[in-house]
Protein backbone atom coordinates (compact mmCIF):
# COMPACT_ATOMS: atom_id res chain seq x y z
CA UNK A 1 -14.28 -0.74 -0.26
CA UNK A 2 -15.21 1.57 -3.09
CA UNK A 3 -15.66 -0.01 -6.81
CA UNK A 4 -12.96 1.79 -8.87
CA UNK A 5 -13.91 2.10 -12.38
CA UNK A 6 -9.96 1.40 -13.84
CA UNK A 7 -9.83 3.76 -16.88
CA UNK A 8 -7.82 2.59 -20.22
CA UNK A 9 -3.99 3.94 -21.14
CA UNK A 10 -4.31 6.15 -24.14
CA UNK A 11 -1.05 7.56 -24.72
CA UNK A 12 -2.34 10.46 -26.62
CA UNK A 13 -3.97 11.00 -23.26
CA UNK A 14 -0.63 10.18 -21.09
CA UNK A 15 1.67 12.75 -22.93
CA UNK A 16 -1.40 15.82 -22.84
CA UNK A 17 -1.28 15.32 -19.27
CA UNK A 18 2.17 15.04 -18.98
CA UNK A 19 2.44 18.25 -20.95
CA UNK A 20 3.58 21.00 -18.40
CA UNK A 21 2.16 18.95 -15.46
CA UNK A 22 4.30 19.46 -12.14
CA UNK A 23 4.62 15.69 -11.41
CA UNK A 24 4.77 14.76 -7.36
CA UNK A 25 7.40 12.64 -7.11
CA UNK A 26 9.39 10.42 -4.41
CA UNK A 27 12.70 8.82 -4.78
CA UNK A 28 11.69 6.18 -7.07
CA UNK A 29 8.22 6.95 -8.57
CA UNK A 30 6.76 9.91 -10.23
CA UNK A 31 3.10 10.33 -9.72
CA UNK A 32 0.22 11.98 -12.37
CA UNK A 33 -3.44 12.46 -11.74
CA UNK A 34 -5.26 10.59 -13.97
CA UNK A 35 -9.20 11.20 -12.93
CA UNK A 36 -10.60 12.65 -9.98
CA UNK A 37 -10.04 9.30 -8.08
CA UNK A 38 -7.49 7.49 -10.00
CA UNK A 39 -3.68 8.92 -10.50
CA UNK A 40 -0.95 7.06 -12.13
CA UNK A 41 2.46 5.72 -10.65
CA UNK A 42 5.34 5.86 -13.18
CA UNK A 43 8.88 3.69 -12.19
CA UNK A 44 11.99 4.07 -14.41
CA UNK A 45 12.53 0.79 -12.82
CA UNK A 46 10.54 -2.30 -12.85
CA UNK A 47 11.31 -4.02 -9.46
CA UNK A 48 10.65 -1.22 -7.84
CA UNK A 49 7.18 -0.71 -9.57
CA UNK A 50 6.66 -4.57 -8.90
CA UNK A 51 7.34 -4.25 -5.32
CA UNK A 52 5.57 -1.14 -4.76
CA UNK A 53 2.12 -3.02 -6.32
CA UNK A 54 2.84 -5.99 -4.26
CA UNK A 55 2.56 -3.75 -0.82
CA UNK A 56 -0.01 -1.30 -1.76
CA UNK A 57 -2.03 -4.40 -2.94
CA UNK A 58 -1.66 -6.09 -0.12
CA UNK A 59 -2.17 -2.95 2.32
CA UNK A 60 -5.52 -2.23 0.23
CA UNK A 61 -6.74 -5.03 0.97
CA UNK A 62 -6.69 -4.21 4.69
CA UNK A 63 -7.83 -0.61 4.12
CA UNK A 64 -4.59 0.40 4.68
CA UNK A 65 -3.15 1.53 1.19
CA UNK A 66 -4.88 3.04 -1.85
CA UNK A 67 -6.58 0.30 -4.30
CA UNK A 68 -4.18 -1.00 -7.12
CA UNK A 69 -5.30 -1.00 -10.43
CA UNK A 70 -3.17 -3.18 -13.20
CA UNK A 71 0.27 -2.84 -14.20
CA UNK A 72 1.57 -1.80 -17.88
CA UNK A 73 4.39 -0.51 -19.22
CA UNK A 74 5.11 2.90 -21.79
CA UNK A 75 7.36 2.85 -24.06
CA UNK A 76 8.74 6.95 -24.79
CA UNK A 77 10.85 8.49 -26.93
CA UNK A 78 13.29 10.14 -24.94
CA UNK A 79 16.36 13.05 -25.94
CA UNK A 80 19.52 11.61 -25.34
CA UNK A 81 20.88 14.70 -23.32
CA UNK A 82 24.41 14.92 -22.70
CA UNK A 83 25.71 15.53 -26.19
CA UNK A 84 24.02 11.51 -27.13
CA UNK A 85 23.31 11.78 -30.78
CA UNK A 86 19.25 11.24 -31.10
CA UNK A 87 16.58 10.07 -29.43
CA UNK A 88 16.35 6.70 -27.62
CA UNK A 89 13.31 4.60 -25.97
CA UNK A 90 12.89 4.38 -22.87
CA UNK A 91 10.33 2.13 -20.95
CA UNK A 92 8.51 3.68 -17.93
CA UNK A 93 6.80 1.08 -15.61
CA UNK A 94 3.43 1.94 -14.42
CA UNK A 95 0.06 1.03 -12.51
CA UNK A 96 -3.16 2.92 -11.44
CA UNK A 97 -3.49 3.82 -8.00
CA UNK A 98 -6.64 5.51 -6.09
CA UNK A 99 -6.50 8.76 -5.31
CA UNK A 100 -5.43 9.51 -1.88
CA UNK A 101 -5.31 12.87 -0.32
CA UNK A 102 -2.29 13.73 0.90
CA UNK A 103 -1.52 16.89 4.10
CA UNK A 104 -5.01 15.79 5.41
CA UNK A 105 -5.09 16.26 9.31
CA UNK A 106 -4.75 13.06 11.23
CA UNK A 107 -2.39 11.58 8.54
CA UNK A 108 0.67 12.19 10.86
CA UNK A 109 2.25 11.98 14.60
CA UNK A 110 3.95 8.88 16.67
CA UNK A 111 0.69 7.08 17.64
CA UNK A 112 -0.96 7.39 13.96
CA UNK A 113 2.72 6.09 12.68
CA UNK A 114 2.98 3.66 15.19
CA UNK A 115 -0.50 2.14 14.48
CA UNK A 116 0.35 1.91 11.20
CA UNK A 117 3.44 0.30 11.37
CA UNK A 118 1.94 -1.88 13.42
CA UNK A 119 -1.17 -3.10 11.65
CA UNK A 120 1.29 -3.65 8.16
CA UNK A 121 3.81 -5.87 10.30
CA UNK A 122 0.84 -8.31 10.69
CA UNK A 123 0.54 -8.78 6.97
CA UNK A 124 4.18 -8.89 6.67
CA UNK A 125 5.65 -5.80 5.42
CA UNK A 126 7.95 -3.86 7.49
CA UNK A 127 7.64 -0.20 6.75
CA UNK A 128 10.03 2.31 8.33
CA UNK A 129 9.42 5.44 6.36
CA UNK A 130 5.68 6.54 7.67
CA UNK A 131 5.81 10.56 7.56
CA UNK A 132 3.53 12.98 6.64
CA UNK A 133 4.54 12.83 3.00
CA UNK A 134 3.49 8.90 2.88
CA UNK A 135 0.73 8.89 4.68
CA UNK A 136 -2.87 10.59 3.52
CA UNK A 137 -6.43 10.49 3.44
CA UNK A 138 -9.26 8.04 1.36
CA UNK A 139 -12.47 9.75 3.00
CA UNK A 140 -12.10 8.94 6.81
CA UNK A 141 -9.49 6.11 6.01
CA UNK A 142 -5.77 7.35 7.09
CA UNK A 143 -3.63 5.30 4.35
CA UNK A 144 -0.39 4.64 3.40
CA UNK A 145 0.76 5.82 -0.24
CA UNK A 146 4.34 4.61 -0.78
CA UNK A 147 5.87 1.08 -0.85
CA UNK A 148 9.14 1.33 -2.70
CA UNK A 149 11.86 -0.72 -1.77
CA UNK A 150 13.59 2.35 0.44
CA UNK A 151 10.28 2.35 2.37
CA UNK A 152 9.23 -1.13 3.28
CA UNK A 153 10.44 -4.87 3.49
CA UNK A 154 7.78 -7.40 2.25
CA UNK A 155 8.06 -10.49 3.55
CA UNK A 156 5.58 -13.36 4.05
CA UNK A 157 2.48 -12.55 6.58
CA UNK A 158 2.55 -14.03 9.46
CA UNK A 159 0.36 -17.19 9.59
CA UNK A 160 -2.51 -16.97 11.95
CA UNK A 161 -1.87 -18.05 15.56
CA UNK A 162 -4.31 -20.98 16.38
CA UNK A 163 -6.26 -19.79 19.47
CA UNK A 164 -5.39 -21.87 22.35
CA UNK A 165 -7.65 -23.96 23.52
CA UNK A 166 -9.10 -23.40 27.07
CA UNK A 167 -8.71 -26.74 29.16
CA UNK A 168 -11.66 -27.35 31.21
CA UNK A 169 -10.56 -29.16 34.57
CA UNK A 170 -12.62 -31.73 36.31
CA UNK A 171 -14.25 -31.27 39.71
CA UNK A 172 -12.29 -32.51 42.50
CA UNK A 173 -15.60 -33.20 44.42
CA UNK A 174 -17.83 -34.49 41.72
CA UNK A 175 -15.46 -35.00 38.64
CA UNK A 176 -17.85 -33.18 36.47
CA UNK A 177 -16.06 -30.69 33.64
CA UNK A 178 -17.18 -27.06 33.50
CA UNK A 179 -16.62 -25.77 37.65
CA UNK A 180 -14.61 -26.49 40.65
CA UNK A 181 -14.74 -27.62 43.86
CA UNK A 182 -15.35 -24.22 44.98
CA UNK A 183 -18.39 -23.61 42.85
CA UNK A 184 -19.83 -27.34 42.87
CA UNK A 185 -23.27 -27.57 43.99
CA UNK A 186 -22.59 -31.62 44.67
């Protein structure tokens, strides 16, 4: 897995990119592009930003999700709207995520969706919204990008099954371990 050099939050940055930026968004996070490999996820709500770091982080660490950088929160000055009388604050909840390229060939179909479904059960997270939007591309890596709580389930991975042990029979005719009758040379 690639280093990722994490940049700091400047908000002086944060609102110049924000500044007429068309923002990709989903049904609970908003995404900017930070860097060339590092874009920012911003949450109006904090569970969901909590539980979307808790998949991707655990996904990443399979190769199967973008890298997670830390999480921090913005406080912005908002307009009211609506006939409110002045501004208020309002807190957007974020973390840096690598950059992951999204309507990549390869990133969709049954048996790519399928495998991925698959290989995140066995850490644990049930994820039932795998679609061409959600999936893209880190290099050669097909990867899964969202992890809100309308995507996915995470629950505790599965422990590891102990492998069973092979019993090794005795020989009828010697009563040697390792053969049988069949193959006994006594």
């Amino acid at each position: 897995m690639n280093t990722i050099l994490w940049p700091k939050f400047s908000q002086g940055r944060f609102v110049e990119k924000l500044r007429g930026a068309s923002t990709p968004h989903g049904v609970s996070c908003s995404y900017l592009q930070w860097t060339d490999t590092v874009g920012l996820k911003m949450f109006s709500d904090k569970h969901q930003r909590d539980h979307s770091h808790k998949g991707q982080g655990r996904a990443a660490k399979i190769k199967l999700a973008p890298q997670v950088g830390e999480m921090f929160d913005i406080e912005l000055v908002a307009c009211s709207g609506h006939g409110a009388p002045g501004p208020r604050l309002q807190t957007v909840y974020c973390f840096y995520t690598e950059t992951a390229k999204l309507d990549q060939p390869g990133c969709s179909g049954t048996r790519i969706e399928a495998r991925l479904k698959r290989r995140l059960k066995e850490i644990g997270i049930n994820h039932h919204d795998t679609h061409a939007g959600n999936v893209g591309k880190i290099g050669k890596r097909t990867v899964v990008i969202d992890f809100d709580s309308c995507s996915c389930r995470i629950g505790d991975a599965p422990k590891a099954k102990k492998a069973a042990k092979k019993r090794k029979y005795k020989c009828g005719a010697c009563g040697k371990r390792g053969h049988n009758m069949r193959t006994c040379e006594a």
